[in-house]
Every structure is written in structure tokens, then in C-alpha cells.
N, C-alpha and C. Protein backbone atom coordinates (compact mmCIF):
# COMPACT_ATOMS: atom_id res chain seq x y z
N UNK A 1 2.54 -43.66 -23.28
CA UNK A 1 3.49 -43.15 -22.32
C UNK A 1 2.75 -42.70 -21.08
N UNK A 2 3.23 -42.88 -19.94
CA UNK A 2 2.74 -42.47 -18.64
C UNK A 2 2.67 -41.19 -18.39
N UNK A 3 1.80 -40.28 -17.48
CA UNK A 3 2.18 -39.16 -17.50
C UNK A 3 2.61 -38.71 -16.32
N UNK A 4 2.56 -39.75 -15.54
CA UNK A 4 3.84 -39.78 -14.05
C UNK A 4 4.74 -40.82 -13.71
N UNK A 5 5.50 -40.81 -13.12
CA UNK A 5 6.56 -41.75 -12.87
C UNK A 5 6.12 -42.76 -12.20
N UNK A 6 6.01 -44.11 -12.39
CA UNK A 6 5.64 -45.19 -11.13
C UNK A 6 7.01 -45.84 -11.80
N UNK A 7 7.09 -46.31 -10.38
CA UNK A 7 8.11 -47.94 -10.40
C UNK A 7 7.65 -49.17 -11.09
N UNK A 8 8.49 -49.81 -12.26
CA UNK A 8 8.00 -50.75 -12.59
C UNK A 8 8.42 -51.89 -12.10
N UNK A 9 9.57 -52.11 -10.25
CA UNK A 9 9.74 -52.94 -9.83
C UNK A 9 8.55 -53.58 -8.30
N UNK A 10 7.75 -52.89 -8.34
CA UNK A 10 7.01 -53.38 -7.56
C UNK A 10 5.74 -52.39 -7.31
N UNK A 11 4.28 -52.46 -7.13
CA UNK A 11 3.15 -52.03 -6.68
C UNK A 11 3.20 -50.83 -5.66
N UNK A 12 3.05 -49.93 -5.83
CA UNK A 12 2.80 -48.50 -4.49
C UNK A 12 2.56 -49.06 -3.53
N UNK A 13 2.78 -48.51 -2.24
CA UNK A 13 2.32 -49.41 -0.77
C UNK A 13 1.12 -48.44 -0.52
N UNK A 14 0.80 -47.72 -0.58
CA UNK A 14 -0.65 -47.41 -0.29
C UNK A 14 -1.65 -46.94 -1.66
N UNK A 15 -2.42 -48.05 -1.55
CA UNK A 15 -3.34 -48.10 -2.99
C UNK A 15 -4.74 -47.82 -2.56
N UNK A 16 -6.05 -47.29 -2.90
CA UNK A 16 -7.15 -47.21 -2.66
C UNK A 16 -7.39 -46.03 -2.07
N UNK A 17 -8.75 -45.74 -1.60
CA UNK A 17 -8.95 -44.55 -2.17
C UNK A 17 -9.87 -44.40 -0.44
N UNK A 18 -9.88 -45.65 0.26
CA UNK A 18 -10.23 -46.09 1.97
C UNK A 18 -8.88 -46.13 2.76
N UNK A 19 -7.68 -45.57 2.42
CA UNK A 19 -6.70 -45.52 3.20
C UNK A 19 -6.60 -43.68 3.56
N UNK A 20 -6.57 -43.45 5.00
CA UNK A 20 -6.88 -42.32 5.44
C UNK A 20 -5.51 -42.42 7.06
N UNK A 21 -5.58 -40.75 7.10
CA UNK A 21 -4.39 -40.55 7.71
C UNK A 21 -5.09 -40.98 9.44
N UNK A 22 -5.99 -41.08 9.25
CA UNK A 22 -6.65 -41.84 10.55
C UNK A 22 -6.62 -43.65 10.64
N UNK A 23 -6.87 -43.93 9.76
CA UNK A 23 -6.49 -45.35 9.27
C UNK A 23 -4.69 -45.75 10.12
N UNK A 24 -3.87 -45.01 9.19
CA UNK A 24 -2.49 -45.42 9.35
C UNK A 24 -2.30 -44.99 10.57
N UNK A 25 -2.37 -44.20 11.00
CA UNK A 25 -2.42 -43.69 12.67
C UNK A 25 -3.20 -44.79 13.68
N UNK A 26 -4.18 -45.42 13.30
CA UNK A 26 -4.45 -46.54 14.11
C UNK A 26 -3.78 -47.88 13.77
N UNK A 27 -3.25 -48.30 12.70
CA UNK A 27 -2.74 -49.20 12.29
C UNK A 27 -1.41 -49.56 12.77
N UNK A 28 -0.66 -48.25 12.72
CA UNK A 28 0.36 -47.99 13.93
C UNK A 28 0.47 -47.78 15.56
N UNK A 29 -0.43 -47.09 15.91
CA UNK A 29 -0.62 -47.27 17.43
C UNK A 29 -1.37 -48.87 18.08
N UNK A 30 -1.86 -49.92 17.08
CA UNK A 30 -2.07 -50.82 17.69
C UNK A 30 -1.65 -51.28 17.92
N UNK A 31 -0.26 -52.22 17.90
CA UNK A 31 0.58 -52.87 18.95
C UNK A 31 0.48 -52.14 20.31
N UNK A 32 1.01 -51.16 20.16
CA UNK A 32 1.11 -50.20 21.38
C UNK A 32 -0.43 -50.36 22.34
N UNK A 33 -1.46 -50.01 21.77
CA UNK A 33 -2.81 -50.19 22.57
C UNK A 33 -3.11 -51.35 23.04
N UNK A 34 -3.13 -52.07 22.35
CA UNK A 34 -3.45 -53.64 22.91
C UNK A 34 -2.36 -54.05 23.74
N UNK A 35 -3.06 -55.47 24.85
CA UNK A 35 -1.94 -55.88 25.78
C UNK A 35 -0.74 -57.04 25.02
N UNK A 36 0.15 -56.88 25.64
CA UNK A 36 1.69 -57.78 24.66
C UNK A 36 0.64 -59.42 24.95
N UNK A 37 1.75 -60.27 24.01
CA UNK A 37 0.95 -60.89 23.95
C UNK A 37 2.38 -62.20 24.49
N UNK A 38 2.21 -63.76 24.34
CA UNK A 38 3.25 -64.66 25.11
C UNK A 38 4.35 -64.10 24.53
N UNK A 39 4.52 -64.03 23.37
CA UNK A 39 5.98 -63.75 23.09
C UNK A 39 6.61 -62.66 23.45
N UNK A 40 5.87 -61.16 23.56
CA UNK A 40 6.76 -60.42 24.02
C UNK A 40 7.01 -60.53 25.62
N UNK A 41 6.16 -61.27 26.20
CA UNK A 41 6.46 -61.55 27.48
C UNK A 41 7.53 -62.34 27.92
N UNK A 42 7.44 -63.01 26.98
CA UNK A 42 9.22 -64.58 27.03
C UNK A 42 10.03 -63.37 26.80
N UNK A 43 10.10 -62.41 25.42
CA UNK A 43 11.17 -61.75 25.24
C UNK A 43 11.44 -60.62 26.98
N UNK A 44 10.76 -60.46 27.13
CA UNK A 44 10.24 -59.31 28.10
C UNK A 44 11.53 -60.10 29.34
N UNK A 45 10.83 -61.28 29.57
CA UNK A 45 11.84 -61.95 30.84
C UNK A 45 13.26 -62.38 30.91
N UNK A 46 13.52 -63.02 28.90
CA UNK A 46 15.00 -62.75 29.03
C UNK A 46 15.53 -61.61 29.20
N UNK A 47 14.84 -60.26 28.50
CA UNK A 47 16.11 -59.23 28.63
C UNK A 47 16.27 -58.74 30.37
N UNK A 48 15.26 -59.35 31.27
CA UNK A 48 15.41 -58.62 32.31
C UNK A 48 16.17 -59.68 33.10
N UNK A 49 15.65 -60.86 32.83
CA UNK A 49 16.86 -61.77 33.40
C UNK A 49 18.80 -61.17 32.96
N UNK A 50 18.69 -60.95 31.72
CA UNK A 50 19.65 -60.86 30.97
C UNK A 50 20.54 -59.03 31.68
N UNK A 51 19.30 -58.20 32.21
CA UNK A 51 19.75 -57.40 32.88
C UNK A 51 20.12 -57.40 34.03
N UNK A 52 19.68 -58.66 34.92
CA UNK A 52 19.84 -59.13 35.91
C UNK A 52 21.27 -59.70 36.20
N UNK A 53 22.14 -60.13 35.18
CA UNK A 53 23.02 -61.09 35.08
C UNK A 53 24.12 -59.78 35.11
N UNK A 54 23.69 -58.98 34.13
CA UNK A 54 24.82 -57.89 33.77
C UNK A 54 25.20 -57.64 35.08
N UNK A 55 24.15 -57.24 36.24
CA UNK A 55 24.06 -56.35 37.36
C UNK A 55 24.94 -57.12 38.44
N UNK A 56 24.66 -58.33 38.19
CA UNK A 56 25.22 -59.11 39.28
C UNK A 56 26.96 -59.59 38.98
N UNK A 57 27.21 -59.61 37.62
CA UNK A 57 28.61 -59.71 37.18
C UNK A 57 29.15 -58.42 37.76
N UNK A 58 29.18 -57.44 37.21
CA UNK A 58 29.32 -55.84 37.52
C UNK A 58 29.64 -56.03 39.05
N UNK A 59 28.80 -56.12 40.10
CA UNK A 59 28.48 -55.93 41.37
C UNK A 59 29.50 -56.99 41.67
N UNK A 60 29.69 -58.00 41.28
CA UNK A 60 30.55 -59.42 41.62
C UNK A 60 32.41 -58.70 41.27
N UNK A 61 32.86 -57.98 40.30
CA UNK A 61 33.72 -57.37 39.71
C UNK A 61 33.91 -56.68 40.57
N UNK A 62 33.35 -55.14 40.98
CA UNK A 62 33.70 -53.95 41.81
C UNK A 62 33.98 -54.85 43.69
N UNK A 63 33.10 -56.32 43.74
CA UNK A 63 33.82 -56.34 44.69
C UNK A 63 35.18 -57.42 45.24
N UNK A 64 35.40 -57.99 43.84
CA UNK A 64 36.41 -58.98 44.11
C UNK A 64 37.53 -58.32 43.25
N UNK A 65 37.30 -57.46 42.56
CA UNK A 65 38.52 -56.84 41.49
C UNK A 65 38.60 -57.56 40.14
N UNK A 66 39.82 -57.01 39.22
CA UNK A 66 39.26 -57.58 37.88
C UNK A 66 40.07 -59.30 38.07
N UNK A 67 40.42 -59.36 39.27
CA UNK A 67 41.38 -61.33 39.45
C UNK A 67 40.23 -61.28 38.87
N UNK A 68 38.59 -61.65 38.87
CA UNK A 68 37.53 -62.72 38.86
C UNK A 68 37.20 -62.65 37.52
N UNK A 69 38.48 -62.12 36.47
CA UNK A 69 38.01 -62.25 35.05
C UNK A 69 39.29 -63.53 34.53
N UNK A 70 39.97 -63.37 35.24
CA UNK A 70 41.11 -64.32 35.26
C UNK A 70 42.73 -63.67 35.04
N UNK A 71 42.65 -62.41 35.44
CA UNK A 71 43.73 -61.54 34.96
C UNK A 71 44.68 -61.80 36.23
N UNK A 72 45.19 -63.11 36.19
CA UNK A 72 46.13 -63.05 38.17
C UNK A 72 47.42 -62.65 37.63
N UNK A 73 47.95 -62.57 36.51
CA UNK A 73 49.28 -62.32 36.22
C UNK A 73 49.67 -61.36 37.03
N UNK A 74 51.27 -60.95 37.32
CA UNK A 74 51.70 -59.97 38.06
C UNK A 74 52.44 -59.20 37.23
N UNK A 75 51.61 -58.36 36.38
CA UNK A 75 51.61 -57.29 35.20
C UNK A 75 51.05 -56.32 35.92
N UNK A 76 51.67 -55.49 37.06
CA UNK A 76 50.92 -54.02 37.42
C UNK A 76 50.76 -53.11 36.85
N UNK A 77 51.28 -52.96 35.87
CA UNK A 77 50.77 -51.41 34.84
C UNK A 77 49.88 -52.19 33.69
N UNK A 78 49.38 -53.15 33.62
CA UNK A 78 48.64 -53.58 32.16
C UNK A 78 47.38 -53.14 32.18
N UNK A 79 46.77 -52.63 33.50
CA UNK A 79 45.15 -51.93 33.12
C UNK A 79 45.31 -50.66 33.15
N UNK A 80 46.71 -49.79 33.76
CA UNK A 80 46.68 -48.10 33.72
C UNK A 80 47.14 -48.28 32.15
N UNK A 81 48.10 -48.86 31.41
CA UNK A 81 48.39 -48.68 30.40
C UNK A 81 47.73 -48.54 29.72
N UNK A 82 46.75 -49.56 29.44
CA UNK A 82 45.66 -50.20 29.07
C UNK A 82 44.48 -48.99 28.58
N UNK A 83 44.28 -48.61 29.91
CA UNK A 83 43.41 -47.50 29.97
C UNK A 83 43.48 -45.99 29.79
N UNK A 84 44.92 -46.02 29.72
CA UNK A 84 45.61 -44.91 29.00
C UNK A 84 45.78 -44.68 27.93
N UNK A 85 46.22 -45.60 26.83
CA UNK A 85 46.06 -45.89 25.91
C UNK A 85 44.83 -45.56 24.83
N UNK A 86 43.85 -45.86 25.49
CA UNK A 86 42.13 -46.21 25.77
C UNK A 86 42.02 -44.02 25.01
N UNK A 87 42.06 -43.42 26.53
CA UNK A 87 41.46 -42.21 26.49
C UNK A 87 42.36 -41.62 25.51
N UNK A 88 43.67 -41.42 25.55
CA UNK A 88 44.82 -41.04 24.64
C UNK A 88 44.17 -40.69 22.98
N UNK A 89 43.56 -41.88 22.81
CA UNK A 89 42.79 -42.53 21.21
C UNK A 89 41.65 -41.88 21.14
N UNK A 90 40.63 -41.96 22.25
CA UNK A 90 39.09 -40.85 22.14
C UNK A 90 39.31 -39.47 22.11
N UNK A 91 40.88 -39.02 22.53
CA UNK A 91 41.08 -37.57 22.35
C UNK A 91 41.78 -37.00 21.23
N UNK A 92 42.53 -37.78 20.44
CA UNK A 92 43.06 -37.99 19.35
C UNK A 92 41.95 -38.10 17.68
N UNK A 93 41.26 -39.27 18.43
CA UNK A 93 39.93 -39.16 17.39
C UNK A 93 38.85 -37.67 16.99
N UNK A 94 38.67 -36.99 18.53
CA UNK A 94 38.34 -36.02 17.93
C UNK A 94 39.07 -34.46 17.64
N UNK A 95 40.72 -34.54 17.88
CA UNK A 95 41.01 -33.80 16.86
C UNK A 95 41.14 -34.16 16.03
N UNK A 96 41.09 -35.30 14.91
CA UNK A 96 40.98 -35.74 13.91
C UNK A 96 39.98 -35.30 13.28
N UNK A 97 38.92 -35.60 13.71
CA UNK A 97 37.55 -35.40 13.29
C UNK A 97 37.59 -33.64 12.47
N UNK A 98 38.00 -32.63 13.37
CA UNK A 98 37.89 -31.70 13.62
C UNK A 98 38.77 -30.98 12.66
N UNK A 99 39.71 -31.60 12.28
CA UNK A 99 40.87 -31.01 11.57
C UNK A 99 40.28 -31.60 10.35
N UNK A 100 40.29 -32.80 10.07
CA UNK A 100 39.77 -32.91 9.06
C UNK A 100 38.51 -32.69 8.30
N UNK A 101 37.49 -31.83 9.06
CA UNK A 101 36.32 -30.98 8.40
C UNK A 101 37.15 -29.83 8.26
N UNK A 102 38.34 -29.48 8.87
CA UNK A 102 38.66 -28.06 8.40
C UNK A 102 39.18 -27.69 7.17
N UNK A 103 40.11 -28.63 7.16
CA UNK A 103 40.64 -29.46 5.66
C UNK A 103 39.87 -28.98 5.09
N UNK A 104 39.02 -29.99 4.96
CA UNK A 104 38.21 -30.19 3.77
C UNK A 104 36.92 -29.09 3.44
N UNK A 105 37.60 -27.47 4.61
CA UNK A 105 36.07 -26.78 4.52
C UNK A 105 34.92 -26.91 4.39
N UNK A 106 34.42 -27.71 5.24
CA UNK A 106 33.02 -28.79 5.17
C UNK A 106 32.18 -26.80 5.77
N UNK A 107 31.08 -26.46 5.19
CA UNK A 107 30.23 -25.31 5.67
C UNK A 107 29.79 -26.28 7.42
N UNK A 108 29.15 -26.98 7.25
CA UNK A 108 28.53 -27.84 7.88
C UNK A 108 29.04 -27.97 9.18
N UNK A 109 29.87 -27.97 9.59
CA UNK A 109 31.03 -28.62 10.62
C UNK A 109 30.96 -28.06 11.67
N UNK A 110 30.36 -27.28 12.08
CA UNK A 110 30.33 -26.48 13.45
C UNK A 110 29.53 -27.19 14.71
N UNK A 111 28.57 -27.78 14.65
CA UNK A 111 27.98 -28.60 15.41
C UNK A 111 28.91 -29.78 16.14
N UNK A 112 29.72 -30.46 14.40
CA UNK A 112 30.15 -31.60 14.64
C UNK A 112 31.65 -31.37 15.55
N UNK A 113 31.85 -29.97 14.97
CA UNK A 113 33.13 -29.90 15.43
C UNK A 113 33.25 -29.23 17.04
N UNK A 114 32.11 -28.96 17.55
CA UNK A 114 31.64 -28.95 19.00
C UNK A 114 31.82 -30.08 19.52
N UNK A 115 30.98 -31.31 19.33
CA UNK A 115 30.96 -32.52 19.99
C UNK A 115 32.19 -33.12 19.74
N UNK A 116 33.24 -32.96 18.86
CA UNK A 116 34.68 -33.79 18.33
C UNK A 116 35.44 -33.18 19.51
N UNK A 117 35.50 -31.59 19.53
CA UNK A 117 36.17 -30.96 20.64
C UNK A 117 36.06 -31.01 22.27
N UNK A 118 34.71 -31.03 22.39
CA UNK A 118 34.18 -31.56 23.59
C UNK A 118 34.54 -32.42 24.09
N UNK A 119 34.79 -33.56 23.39
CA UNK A 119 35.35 -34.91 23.08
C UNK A 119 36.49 -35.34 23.72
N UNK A 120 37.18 -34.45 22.53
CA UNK A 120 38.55 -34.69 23.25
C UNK A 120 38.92 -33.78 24.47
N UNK A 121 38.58 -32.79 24.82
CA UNK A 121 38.31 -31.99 26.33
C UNK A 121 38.59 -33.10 27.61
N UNK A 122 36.83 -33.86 27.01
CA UNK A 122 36.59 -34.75 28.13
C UNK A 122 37.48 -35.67 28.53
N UNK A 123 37.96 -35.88 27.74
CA UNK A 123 38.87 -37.34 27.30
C UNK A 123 40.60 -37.40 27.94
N UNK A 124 40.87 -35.88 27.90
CA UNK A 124 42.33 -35.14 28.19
C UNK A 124 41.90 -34.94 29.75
């Protein structure tokens, strides 16, 4: 019989007796130290292309209005509704939140029930 518990579904991840908290501390800061290498550079240029695109849709939107998404219908209340609707639900959600830790006398809930209230504050 063992006289400590090991897993018999797989090997400990740190074995030997040359693994030191200086070791793992460099083992981890090396990506970081060394320079990126092609691939994070390809990744590097889509996301900034990819931030590039966001910026210019956005900027293209605020100045032609939302027609340039294809919305030409002559429905004038469908984006106040829309968006009313919208905040109505984020202020609703957190008295929900809020009531229902009370319910349920959660000790815990005071933090959460700051940011739920806040929430819906903002939201109203």
C-alpha cells in the first residue's frame, strides 16, 4: 500500500530532483525574453490589419449612418425601440441578479450585489 496518494491516471508533471523555482521562472519568462519569431509576426499583422478594418467600418458607419448596413426600410422607431428594449433588459438583469442572492441568502453577495445594482443604475 502507498503511503501517499498519487494518481494512477497519469505521471506528476514535475519529477526530479533538478527542477527549481528558478528553473520554472525561466522556462516561463522565455517566450517573453526572446524576440517573436515569423509566426507571431503573421499573427501580429492580421490582428492589426483586422483592427484596422474594425476602425474603418466604425468611422465609415458614424459617417454615412446605419443605411450602409442595409437598413433603408422606412421603420423610424426600429433602432430607438430596438435600443430600448436593449437597456430595459441590462437593468432588469441586474435586479434579478440581486434579488435573487437575496432569496437565496447567499453570505457572499455584497460585492456582487454592488456591481448588479450599479448596473442597473447605469442602465436606467
Amino acid at each position: 500500500m502507498s503511503s501517499h496518494n498519487e494518481s494512477i491516471l497519469r505521471e506528476p508533471l514535475m519529477t526530479g530532483k533538478d527542477i527549481t523555482y528558478a528553473k520554472i521562472t525561466d522556462d516561463i519568462l522565455l517566450p517573453v525574453e526572446n524576440k517573436p519569431n515569423k509566426a507571431w509576426w503573421i499573427g501580429f499583422t492580421v490582428a492589426v490589419l483586422g483592427a484596422l478594418l474594425w476602425v474603418v467600418s466604425v468611422s465609415y458607419t458614424f459617417w454615412t449612418g446605419i443605411g450602409a448596413w442595409g437598413l433603408n426600410k422606412t421603420v423610424g422607431w426600429a433602432w430607438d425601440i430596438t435600443d430600448f428594449v436593449w437597456w430595459v433588459g441590462i437593468g432588469h438583469a441586474g435586479t434579478l441578479i440581486s434579488a435573487v442572492l437575496l432569496i437565496f441568502r447567499q453570505n457572499w453577495r455584497n460585492s456582487i450585489n454592488r456591481s448588479a445594482e450599479a448596473m442597473t443604475i447605469f442602465a436606467v
